[in-house]
C-alpha atoms as a PDB file:
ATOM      1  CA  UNK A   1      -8.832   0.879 -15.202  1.00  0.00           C
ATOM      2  CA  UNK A   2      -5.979  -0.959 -17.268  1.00  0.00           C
ATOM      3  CA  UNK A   3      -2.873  -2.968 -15.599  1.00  0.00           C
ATOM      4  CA  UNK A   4      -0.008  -0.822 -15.521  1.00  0.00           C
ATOM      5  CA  UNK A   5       2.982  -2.216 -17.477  1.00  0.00           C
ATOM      6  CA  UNK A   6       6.226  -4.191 -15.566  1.00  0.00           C
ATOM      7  CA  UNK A   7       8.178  -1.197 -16.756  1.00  0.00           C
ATOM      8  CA  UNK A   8       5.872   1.677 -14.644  1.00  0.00           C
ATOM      9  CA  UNK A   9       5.946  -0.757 -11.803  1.00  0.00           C
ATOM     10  CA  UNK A  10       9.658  -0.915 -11.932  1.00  0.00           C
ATOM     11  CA  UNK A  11       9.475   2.930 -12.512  1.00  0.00           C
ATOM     12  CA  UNK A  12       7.084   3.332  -9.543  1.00  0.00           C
ATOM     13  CA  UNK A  13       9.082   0.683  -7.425  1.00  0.00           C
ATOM     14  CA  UNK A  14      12.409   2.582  -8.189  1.00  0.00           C
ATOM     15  CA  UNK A  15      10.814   5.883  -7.005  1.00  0.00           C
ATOM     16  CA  UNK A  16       9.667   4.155  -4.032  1.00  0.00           C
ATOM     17  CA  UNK A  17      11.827   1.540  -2.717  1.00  0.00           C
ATOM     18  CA  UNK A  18       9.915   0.846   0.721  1.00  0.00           C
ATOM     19  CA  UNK A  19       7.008  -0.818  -1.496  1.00  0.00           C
ATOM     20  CA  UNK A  20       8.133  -3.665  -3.301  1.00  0.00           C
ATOM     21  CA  UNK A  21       6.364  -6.748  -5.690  1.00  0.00           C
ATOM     22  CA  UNK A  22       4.894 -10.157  -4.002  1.00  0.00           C
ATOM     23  CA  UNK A  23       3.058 -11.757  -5.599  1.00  0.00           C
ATOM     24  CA  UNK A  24       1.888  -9.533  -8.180  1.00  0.00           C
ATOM     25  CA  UNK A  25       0.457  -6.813  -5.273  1.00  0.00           C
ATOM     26  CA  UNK A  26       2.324  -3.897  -4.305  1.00  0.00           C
ATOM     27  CA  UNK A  27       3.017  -4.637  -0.653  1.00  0.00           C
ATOM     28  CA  UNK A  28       5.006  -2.085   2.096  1.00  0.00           C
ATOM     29  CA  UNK A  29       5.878  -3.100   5.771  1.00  0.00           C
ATOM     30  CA  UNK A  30       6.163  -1.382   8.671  1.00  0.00           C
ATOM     31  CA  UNK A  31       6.527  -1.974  12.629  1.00  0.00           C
ATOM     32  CA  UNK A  32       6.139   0.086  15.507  1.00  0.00           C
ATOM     33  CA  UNK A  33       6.904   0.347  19.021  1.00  0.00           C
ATOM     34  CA  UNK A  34       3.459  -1.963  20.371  1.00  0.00           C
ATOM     35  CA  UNK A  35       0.271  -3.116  19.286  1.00  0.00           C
ATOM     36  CA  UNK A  36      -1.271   0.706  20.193  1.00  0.00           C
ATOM     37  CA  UNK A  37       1.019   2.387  17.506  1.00  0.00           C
ATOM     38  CA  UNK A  38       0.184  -0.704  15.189  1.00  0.00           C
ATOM     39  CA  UNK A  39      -3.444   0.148  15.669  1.00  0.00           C
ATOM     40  CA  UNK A  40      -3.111   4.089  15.346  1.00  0.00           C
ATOM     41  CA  UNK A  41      -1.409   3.799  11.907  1.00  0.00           C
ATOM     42  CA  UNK A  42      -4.319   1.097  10.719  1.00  0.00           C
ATOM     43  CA  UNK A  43      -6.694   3.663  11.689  1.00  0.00           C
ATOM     44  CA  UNK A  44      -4.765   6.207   9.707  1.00  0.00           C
ATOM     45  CA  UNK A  45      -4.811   4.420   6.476  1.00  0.00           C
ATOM     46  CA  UNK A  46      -8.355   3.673   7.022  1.00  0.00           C
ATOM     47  CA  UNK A  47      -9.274   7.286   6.591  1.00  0.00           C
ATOM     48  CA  UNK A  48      -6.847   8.158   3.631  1.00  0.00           C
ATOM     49  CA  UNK A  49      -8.114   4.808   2.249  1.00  0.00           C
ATOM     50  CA  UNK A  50     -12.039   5.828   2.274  1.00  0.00           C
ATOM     51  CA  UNK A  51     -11.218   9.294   1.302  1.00  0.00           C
ATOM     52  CA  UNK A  52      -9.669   8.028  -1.712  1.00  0.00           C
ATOM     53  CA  UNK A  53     -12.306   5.016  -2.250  1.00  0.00           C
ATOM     54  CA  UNK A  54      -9.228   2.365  -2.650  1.00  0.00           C
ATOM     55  CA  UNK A  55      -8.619   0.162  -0.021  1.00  0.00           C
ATOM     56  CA  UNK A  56      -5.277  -1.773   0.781  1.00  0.00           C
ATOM     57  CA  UNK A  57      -5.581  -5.276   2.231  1.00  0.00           C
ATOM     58  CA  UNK A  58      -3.538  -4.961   5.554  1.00  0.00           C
ATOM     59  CA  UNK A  59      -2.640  -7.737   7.778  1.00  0.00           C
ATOM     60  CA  UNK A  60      -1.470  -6.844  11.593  1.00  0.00           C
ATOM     61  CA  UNK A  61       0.902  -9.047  13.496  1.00  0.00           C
ATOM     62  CA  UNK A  62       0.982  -7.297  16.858  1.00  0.00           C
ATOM     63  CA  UNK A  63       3.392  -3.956  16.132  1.00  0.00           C
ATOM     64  CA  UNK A  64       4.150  -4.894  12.714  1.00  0.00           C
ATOM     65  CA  UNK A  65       1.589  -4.003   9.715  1.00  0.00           C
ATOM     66  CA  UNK A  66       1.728  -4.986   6.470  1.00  0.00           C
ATOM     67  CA  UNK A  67      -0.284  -3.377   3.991  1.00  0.00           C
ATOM     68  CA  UNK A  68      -0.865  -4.531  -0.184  1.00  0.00           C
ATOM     69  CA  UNK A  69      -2.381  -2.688  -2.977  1.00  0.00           C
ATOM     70  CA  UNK A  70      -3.699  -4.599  -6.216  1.00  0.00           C
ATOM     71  CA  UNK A  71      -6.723  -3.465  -7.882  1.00  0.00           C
ATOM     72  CA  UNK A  72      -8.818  -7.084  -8.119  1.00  0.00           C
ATOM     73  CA  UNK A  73     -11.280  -5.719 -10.072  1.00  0.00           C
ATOM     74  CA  UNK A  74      -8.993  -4.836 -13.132  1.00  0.00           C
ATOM     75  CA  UNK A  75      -6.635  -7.801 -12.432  1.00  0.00           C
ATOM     76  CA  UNK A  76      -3.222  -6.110 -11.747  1.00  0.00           C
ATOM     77  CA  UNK A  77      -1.681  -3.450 -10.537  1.00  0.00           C
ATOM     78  CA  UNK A  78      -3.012  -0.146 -11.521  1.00  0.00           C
ATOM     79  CA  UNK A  79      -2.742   3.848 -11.537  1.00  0.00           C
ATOM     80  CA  UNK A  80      -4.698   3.770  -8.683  1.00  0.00           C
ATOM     81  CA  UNK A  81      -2.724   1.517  -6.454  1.00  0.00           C
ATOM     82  CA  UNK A  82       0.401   3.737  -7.452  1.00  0.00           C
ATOM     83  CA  UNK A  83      -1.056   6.910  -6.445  1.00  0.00           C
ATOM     84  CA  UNK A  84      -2.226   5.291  -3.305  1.00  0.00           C
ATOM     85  CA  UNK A  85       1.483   3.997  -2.516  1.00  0.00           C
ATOM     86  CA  UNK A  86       2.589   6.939  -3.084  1.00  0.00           C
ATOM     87  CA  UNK A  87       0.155   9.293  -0.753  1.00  0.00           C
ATOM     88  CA  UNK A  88       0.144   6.137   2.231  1.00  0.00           C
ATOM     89  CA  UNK A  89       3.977   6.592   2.002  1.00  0.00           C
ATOM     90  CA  UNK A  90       3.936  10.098   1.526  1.00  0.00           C
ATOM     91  CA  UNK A  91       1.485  10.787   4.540  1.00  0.00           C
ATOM     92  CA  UNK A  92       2.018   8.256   6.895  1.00  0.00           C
ATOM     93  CA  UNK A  93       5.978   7.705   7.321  1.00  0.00           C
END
């Protein structure tokens, strides 16, 4: 799957402002009330994530999860991680 260009990540980042760029992955944040809700909404991804057979990194710091989407295996950021930002913030707000 090719890299999409700067100007569909800007498009895609525009349409979605709660992602944004770091270090060339898309990456979203969110926090919740305690580690339990944290934990819920991991195991939420996880399901969307194997249904769709693309899985974000995601890093947990008690109530707060961070979650990144980069395709490693084309280099970049592709249509894939797009359409996964947009169902993970689509489904799980």
């Amino acid at each position: 799957m090719s890299v999409l260009s700067q100007a569909d990540i800007d498009t895609l980042l525009n349409e979605n402002p709660e992602w944004k760029l770091e270090s060339g992955k898309l990456v979203r944040d969110w926090t919740f009330k305690d580690f339990v809700q944290a934990m819920a909404f991991v195991n939420r991804v996880a399901e969307l994530a194997e249904a769709a057979g693309h899985h974000p990194d995601i890093d947990i710091r008690y109530n707060q999860v961070r979650l990144g989407l980069i395709s490693h295996d084309s280099g970049g950021i592709t249509l894939r991680d797009s359409k996964m930002a947009v169902r993970l913030g689509r489904e799980l707000h």
